[in-house]
N, C-alpha and C. Protein backbone atom coordinates (compact mmCIF):
# COMPACT_ATOMS: atom_id res chain seq x y z
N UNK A 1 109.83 10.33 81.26
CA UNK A 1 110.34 9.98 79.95
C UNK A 1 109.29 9.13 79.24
N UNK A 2 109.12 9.68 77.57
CA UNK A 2 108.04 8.79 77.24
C UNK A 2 109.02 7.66 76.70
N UNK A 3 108.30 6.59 76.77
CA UNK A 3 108.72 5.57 75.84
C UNK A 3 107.35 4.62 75.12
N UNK A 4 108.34 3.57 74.01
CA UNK A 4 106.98 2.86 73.29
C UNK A 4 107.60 1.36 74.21
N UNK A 5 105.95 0.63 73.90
CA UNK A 5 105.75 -0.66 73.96
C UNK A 5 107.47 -1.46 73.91
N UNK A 6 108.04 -1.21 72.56
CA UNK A 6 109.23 -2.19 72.23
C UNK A 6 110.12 -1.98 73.26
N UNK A 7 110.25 -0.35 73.77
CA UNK A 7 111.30 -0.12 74.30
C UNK A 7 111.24 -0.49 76.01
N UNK A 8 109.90 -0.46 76.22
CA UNK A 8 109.05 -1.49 77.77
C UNK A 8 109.81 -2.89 77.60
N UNK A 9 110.25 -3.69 76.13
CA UNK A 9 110.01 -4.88 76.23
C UNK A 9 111.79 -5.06 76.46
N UNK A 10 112.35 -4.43 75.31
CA UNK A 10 113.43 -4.74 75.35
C UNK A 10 114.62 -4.61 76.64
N UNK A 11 113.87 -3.69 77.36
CA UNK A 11 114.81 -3.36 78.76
C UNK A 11 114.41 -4.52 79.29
N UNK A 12 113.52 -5.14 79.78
CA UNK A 12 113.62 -6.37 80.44
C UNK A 12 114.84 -7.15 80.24
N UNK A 13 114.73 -7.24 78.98
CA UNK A 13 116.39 -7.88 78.53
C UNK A 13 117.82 -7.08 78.15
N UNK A 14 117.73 -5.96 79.20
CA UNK A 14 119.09 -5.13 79.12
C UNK A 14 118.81 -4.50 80.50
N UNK A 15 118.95 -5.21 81.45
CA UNK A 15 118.88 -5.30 82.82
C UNK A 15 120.39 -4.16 83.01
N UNK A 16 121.22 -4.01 82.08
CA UNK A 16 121.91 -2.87 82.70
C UNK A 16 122.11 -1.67 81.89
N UNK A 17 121.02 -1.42 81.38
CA UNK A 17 120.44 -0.25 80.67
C UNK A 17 119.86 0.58 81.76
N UNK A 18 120.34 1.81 82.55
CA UNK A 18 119.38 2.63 83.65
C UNK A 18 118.79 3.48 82.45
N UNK A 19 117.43 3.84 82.86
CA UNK A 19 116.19 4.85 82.74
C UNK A 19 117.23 6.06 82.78
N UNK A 20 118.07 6.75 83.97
CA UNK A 20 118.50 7.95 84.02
C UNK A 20 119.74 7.79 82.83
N UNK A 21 120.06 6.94 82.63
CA UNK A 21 121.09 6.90 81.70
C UNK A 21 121.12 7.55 80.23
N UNK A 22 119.80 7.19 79.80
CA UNK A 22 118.90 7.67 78.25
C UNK A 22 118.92 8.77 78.42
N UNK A 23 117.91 9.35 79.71
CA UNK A 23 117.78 10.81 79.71
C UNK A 23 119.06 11.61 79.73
N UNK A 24 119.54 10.99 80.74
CA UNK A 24 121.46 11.91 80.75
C UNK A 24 121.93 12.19 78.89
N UNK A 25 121.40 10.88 78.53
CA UNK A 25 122.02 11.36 77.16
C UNK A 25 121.32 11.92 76.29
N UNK A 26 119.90 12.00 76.45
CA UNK A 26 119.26 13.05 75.68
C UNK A 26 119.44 14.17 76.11
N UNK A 27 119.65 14.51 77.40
CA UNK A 27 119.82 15.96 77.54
C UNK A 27 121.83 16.50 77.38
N UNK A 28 122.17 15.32 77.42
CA UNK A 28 123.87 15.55 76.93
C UNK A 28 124.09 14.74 76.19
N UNK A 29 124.16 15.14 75.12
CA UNK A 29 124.78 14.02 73.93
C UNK A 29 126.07 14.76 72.93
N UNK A 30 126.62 13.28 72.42
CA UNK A 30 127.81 14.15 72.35
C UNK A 30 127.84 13.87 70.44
N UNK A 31 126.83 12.89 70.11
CA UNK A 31 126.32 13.45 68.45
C UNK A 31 125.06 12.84 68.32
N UNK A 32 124.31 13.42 67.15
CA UNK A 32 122.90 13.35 66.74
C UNK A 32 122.53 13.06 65.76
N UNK A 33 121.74 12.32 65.28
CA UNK A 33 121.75 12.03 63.77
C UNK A 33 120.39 11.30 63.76
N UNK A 34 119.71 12.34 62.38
CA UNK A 34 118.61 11.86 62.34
C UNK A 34 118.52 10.45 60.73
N UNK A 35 117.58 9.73 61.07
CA UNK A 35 117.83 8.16 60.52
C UNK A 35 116.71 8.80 58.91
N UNK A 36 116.29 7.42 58.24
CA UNK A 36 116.21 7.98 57.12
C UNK A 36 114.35 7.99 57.38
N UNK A 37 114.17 7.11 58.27
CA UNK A 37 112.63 7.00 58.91
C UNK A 37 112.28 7.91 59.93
N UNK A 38 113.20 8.89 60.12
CA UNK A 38 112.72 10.21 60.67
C UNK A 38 113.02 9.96 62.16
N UNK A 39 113.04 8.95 62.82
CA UNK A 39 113.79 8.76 64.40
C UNK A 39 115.48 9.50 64.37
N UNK A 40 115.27 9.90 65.22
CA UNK A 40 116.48 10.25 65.87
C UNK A 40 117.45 9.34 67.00
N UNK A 41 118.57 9.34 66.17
CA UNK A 41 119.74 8.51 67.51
C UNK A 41 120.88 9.58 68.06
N UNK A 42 120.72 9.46 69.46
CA UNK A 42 121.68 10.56 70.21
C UNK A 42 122.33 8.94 70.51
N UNK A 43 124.08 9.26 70.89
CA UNK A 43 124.96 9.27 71.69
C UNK A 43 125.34 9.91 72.87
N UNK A 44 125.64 9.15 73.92
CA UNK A 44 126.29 9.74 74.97
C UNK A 44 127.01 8.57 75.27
N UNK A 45 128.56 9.43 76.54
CA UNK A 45 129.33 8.63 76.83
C UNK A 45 128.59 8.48 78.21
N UNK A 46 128.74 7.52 78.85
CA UNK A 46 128.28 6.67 80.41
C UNK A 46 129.57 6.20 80.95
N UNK A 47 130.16 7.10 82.11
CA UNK A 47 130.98 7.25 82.59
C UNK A 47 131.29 5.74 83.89
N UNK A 48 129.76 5.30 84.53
CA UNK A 48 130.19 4.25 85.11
C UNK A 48 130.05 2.71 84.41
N UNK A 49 130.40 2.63 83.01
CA UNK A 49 130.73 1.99 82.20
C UNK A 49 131.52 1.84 80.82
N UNK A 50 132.14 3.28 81.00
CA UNK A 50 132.79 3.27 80.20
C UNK A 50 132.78 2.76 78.63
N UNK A 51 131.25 3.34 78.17
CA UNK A 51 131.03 3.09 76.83
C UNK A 51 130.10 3.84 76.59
N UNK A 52 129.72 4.07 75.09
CA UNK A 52 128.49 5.01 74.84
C UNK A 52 126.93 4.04 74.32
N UNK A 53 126.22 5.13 75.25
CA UNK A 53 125.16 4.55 75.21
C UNK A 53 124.28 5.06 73.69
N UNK A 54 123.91 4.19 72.71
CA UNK A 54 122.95 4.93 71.70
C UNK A 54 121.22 5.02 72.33
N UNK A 55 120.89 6.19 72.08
CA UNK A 55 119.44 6.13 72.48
C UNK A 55 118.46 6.72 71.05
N UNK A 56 117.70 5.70 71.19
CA UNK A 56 117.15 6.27 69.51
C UNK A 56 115.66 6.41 69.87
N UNK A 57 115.29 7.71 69.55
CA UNK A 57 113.56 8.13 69.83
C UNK A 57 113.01 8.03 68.49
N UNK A 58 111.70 8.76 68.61
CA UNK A 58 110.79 8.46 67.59
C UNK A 58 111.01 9.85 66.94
N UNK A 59 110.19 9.94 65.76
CA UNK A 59 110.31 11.20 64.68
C UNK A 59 109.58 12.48 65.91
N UNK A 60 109.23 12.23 67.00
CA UNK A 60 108.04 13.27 67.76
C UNK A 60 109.36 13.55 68.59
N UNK A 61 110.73 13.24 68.46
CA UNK A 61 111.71 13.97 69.03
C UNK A 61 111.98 13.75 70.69
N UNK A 62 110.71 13.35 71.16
CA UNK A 62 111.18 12.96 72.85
C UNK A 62 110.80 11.48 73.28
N UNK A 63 110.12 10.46 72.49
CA UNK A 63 109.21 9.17 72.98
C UNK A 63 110.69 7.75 72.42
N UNK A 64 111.47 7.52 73.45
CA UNK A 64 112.54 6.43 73.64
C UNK A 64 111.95 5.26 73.16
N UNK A 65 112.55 4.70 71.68
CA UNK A 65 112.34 3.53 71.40
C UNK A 65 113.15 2.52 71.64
N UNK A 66 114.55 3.10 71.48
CA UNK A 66 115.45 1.79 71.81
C UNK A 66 116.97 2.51 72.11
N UNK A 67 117.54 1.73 73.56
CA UNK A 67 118.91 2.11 73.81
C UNK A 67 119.52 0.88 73.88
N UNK A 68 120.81 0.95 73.30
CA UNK A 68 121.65 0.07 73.51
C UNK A 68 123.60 0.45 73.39
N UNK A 69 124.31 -0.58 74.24
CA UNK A 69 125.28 0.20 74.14
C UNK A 69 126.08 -0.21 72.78
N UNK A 70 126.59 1.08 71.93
CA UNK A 70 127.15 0.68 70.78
C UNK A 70 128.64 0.80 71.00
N UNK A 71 129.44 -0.67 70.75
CA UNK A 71 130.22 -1.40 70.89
C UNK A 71 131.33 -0.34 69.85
N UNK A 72 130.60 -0.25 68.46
CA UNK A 72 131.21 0.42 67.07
C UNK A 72 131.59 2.29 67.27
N UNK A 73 130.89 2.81 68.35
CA UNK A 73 131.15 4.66 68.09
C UNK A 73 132.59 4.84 68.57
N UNK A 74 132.58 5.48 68.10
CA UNK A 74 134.36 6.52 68.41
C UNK A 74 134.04 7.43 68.54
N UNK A 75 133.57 8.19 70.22
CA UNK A 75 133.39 9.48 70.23
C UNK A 75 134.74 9.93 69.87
């Protein structure tokens, strides 16, 4: 999985953010939406936490800038 610099930094401080977790949801997501700066944010639900994880890449469609879990989706 590629990722940038920010997204190296910010997992340090989301110690329960898993690596397989992002990918699970890039390759299953359950909506997509591209932002107005051309990154893309997938959703997925994360079953051993029972919330959805947002994972938002860059405009190049596969390089993970930032996941976090959003508190606000209603799948």
């Amino acid at each position: 999985m590629k990722t940038t610099a920010y997204f190296e930094r910010r997992m340090s401080d989301r110690p329960d953010i898993r690596r397989e977790w992002c990918e699970r949801v890039l390759r299953n997501y359950v909506k997509r939406q591209r932002q107005k700066d051309g990154r893309i944010r997938y959703w997925g639900y994360i079953t051993e936490r029972n919330q959805y994880l947002r994972v938002v890449v860059l405009d190049d469609g596969e390089t993970v800038h930032n996941a976090f879990f959003d508190r606000d989706f209603e799948g």
